[in-house]
C-alpha atoms as a PDB file:
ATOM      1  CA  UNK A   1     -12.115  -7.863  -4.137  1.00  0.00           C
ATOM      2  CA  UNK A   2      -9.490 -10.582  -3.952  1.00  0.00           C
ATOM      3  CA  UNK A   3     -10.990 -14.097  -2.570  1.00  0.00           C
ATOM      4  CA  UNK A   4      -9.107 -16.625  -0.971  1.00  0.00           C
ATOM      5  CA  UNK A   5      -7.995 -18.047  -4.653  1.00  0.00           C
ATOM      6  CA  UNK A   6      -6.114 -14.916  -5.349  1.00  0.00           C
ATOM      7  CA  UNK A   7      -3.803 -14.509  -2.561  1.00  0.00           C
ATOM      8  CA  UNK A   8      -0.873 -16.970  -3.797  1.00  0.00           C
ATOM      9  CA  UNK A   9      -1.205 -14.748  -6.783  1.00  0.00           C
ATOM     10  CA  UNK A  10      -1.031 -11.952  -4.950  1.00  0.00           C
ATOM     11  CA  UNK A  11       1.780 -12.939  -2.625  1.00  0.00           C
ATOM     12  CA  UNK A  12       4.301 -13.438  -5.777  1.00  0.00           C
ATOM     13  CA  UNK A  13       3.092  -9.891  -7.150  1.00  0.00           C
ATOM     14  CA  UNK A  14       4.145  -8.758  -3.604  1.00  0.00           C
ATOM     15  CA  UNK A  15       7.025 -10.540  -2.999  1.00  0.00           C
ATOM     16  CA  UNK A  16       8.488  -9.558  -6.660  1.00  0.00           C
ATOM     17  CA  UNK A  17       8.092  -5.935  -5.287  1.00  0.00           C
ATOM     18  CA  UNK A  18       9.957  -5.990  -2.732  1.00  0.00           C
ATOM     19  CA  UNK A  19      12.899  -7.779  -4.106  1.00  0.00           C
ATOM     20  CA  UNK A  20      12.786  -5.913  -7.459  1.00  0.00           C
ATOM     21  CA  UNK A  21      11.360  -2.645  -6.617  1.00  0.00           C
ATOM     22  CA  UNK A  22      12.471  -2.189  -3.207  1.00  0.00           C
ATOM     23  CA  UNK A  23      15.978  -3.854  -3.128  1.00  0.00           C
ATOM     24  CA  UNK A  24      15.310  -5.184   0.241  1.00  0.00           C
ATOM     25  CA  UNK A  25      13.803  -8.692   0.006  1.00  0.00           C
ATOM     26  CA  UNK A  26      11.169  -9.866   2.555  1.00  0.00           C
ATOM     27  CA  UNK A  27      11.890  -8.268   6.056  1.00  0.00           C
ATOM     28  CA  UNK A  28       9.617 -10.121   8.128  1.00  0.00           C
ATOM     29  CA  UNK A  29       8.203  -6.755  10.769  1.00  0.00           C
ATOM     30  CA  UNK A  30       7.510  -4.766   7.341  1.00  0.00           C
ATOM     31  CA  UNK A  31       6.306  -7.426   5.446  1.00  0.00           C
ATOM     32  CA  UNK A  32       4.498 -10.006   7.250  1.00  0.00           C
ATOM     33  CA  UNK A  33       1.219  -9.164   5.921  1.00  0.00           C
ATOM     34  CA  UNK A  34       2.393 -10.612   2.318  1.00  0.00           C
ATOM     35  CA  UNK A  35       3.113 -13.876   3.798  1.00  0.00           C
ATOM     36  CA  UNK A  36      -0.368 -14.344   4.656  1.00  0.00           C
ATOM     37  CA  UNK A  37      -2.849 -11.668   3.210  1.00  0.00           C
ATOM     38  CA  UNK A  38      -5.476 -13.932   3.493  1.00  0.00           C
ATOM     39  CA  UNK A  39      -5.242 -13.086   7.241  1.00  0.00           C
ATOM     40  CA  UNK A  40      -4.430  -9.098   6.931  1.00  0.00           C
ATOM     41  CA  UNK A  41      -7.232  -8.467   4.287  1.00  0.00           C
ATOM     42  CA  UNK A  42      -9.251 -10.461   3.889  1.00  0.00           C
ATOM     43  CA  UNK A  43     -10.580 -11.638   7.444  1.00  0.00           C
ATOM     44  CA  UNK A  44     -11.557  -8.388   8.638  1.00  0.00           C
ATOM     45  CA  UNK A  45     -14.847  -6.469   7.223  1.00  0.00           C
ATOM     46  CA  UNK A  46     -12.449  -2.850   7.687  1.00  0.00           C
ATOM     47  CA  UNK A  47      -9.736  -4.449   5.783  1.00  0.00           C
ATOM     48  CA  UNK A  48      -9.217  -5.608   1.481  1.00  0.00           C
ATOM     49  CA  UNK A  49      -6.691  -7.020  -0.915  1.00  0.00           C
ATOM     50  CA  UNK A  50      -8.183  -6.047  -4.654  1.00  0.00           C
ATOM     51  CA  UNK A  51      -6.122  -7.762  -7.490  1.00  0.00           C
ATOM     52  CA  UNK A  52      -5.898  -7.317 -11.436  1.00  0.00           C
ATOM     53  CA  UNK A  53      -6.028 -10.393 -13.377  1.00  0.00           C
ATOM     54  CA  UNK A  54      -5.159 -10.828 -17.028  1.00  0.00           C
ATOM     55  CA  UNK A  55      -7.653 -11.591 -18.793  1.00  0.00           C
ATOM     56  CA  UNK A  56      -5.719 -13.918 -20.943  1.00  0.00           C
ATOM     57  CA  UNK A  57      -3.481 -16.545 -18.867  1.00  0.00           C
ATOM     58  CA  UNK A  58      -5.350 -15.721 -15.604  1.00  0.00           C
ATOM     59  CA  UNK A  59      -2.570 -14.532 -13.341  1.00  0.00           C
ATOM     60  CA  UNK A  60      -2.523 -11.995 -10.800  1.00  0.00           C
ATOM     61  CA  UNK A  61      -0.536  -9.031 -12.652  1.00  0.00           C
ATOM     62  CA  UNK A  62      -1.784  -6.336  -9.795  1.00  0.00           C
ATOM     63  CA  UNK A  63      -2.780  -5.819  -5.880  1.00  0.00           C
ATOM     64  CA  UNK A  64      -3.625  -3.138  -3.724  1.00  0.00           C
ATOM     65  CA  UNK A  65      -4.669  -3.012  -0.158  1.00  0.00           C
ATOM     66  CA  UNK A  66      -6.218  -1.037   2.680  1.00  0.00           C
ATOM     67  CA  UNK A  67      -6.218  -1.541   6.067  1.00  0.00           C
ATOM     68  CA  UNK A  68      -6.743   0.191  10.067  1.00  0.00           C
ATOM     69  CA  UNK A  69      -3.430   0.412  10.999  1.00  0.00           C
ATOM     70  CA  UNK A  70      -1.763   3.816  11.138  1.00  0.00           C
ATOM     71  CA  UNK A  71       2.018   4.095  10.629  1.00  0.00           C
ATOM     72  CA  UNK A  72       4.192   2.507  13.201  1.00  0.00           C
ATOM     73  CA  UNK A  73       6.386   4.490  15.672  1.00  0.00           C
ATOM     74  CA  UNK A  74       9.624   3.766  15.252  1.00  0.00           C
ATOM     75  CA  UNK A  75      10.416   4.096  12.276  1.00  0.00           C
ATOM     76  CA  UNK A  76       7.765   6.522  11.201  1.00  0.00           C
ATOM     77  CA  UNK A  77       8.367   9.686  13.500  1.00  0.00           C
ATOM     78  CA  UNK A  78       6.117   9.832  16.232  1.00  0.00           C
ATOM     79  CA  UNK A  79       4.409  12.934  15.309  1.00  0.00           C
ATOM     80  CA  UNK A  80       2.974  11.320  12.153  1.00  0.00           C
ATOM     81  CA  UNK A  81       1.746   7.369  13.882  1.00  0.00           C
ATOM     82  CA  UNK A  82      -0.123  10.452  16.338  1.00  0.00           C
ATOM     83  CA  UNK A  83      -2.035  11.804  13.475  1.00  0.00           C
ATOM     84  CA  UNK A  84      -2.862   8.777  11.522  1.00  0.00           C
ATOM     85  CA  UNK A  85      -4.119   6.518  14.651  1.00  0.00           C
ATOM     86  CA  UNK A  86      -5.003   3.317  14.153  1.00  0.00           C
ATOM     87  CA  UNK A  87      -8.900   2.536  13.921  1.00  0.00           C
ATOM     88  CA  UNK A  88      -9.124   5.977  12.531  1.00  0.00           C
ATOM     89  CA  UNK A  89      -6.600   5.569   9.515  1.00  0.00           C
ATOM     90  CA  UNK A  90      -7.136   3.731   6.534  1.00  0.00           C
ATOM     91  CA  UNK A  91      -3.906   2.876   5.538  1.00  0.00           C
ATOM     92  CA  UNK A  92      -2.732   2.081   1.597  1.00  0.00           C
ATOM     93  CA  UNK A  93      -0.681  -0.556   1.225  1.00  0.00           C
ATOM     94  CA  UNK A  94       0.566  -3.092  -1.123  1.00  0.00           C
ATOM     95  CA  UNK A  95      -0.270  -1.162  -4.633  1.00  0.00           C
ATOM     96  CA  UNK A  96       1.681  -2.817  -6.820  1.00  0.00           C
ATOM     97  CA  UNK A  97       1.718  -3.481 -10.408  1.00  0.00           C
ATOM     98  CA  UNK A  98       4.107  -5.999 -12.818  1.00  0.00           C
ATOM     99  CA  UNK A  99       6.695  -4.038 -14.993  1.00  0.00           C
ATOM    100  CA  UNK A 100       4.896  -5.726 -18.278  1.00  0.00           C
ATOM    101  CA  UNK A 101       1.289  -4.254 -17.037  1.00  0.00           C
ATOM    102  CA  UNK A 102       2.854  -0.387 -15.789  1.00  0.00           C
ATOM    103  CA  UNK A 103       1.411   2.256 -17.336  1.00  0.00           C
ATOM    104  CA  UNK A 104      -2.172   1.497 -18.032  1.00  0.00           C
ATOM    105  CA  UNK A 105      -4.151   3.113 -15.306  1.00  0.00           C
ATOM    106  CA  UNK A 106      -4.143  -0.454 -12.898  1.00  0.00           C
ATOM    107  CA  UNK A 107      -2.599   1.511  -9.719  1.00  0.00           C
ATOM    108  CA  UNK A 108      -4.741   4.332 -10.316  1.00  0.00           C
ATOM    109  CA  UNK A 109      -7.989   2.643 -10.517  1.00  0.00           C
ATOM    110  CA  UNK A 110      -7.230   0.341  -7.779  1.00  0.00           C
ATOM    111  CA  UNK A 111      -6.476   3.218  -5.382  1.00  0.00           C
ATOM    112  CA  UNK A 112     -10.014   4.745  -6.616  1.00  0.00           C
ATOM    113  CA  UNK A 113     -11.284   1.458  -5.592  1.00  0.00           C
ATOM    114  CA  UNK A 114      -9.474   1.430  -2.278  1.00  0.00           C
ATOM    115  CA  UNK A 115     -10.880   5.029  -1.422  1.00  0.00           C
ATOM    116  CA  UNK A 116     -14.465   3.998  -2.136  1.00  0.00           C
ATOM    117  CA  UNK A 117     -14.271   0.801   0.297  1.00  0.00           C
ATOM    118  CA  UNK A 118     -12.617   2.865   2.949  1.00  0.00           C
ATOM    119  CA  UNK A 119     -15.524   5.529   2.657  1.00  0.00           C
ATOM    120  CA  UNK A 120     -17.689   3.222   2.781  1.00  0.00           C
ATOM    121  CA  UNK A 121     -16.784   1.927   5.914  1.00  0.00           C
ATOM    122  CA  UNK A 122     -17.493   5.522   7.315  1.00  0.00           C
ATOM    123  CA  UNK A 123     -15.155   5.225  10.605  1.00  0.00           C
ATOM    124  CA  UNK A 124     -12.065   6.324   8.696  1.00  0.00           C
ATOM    125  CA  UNK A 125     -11.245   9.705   8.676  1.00  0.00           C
ATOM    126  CA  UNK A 126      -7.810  10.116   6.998  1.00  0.00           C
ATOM    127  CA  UNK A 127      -6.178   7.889   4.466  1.00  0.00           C
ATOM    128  CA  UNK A 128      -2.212   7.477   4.380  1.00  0.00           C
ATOM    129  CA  UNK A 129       0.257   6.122   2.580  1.00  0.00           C
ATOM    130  CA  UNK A 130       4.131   6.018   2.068  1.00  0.00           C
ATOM    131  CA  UNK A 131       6.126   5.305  -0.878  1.00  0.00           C
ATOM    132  CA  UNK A 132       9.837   4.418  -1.462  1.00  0.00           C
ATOM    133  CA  UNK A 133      11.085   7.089  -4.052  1.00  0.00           C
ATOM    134  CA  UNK A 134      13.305   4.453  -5.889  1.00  0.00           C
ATOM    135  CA  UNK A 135      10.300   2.668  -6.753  1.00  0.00           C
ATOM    136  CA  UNK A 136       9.365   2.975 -10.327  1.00  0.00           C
ATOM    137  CA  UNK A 137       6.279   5.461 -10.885  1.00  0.00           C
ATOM    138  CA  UNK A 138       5.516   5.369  -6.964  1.00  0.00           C
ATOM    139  CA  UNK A 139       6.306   9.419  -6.445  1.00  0.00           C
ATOM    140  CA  UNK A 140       4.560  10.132  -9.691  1.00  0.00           C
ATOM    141  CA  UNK A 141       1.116   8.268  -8.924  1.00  0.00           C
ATOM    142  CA  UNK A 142       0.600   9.305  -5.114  1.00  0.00           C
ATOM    143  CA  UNK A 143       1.815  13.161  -5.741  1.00  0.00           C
ATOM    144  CA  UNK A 144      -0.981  13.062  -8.342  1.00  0.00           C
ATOM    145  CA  UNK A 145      -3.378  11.503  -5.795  1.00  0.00           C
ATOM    146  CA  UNK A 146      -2.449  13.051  -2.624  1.00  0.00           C
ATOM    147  CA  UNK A 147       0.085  15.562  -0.301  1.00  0.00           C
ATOM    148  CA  UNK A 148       3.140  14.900   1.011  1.00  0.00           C
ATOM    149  CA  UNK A 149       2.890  15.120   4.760  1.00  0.00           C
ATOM    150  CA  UNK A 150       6.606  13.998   5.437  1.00  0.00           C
ATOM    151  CA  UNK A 151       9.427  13.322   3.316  1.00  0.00           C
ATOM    152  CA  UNK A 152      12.081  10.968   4.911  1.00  0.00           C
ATOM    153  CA  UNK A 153      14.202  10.952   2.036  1.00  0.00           C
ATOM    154  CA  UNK A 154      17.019  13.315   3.406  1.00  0.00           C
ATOM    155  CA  UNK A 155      16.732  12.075   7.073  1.00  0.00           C
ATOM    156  CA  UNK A 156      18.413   8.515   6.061  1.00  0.00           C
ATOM    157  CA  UNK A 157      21.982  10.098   7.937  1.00  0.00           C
ATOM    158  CA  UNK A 158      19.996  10.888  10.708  1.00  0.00           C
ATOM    159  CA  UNK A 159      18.140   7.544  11.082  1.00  0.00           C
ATOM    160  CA  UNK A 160      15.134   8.454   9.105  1.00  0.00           C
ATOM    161  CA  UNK A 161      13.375   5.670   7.083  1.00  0.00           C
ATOM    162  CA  UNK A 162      13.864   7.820   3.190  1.00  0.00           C
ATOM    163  CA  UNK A 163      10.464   7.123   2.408  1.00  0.00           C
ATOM    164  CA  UNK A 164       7.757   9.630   1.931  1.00  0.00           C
ATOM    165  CA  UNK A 165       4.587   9.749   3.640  1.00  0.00           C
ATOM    166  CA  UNK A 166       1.071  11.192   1.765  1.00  0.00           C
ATOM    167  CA  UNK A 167      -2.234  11.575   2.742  1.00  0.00           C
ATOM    168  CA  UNK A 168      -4.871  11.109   0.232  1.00  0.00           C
ATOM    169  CA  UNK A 169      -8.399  12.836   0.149  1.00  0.00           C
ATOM    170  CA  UNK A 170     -10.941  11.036   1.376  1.00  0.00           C
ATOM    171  CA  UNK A 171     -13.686  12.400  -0.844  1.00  0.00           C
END
């Protein structure tokens, strides 16, 4: 788990994401939770931040984070912030891994990591997601993890988000 001494690590990891990945730069009511994850994850016992560090120059190369709040209605369609309530949803967030350090299993194992500390918990009883297709390897890693409850992706026209939204097993 990520301490206090990793989030400005983990913030630049984010922040590169969402400029790089995403295309759309920091929009603060998506992304205020990178600003300060120290507040997000790390101050409630229901909530985490996990980083990777490499092992040679010490920097944060990876992060990954859970937390209780469902999907938010608008933009997500109503139907789906219904069946992933907050409290009972332990929402994926903020897996993310530098281009250099892609490829080696660090998004998958954080995820397995994620899973474990939300059944742990034991008051979460589904675990969602949702993904930007455009991202590199995003589609790839959650179809192979979970099931695609709603895909946004040809909706943009008619004010859909184009992201798509998975549930992963909580076993």
């Amino acid at each position: 788990m990520a301490t206090r001494d990793d989030v400005d690590g983990a913030r630049v990891v984010m922040l590169d994401a969402v400029y790089r990945d995403f295309g759309t730069g920091y929009v603060p009511r998506w992304h205020r939770d990178i600003l300060d994850p120290e507040a997000f994850y790390l101050r409630s016992e229901r909530h985490t931040l996990l980083v990777a560090v490499d092992g040679q120059d010490g920097t944060v190369v990876a992060t990954g984070a859970l937390d209780s709040r469902g999907p938010a209605h608008p933009p997500s369609p109503r139907w789906l912030a219904e069946r992933y309530p907050s409290g009972e949803t332990a929402q994926l967030r903020r897996v993310y891994v530098r281009p250099e350090h892609r490829r080696r299993g660090l998004a998958r194992r954080m995820v397995g990591e994620l899973l474990d500390f939300a059944k742990a918990d034991g008051g979460y009883r589904a675990v969602y997601l949702h993904a930007y297709p455009h991202a590199p390897g995003a589609l790839a890693l959650w179809q192979s993890l979970g099931e695609v409850v709603c895909d946004e992706r040809h909706e943009v026209s008619g004010g859909g988000s184009g992201v798509v939204h998975f549930e992963v097993p909580l076993h």
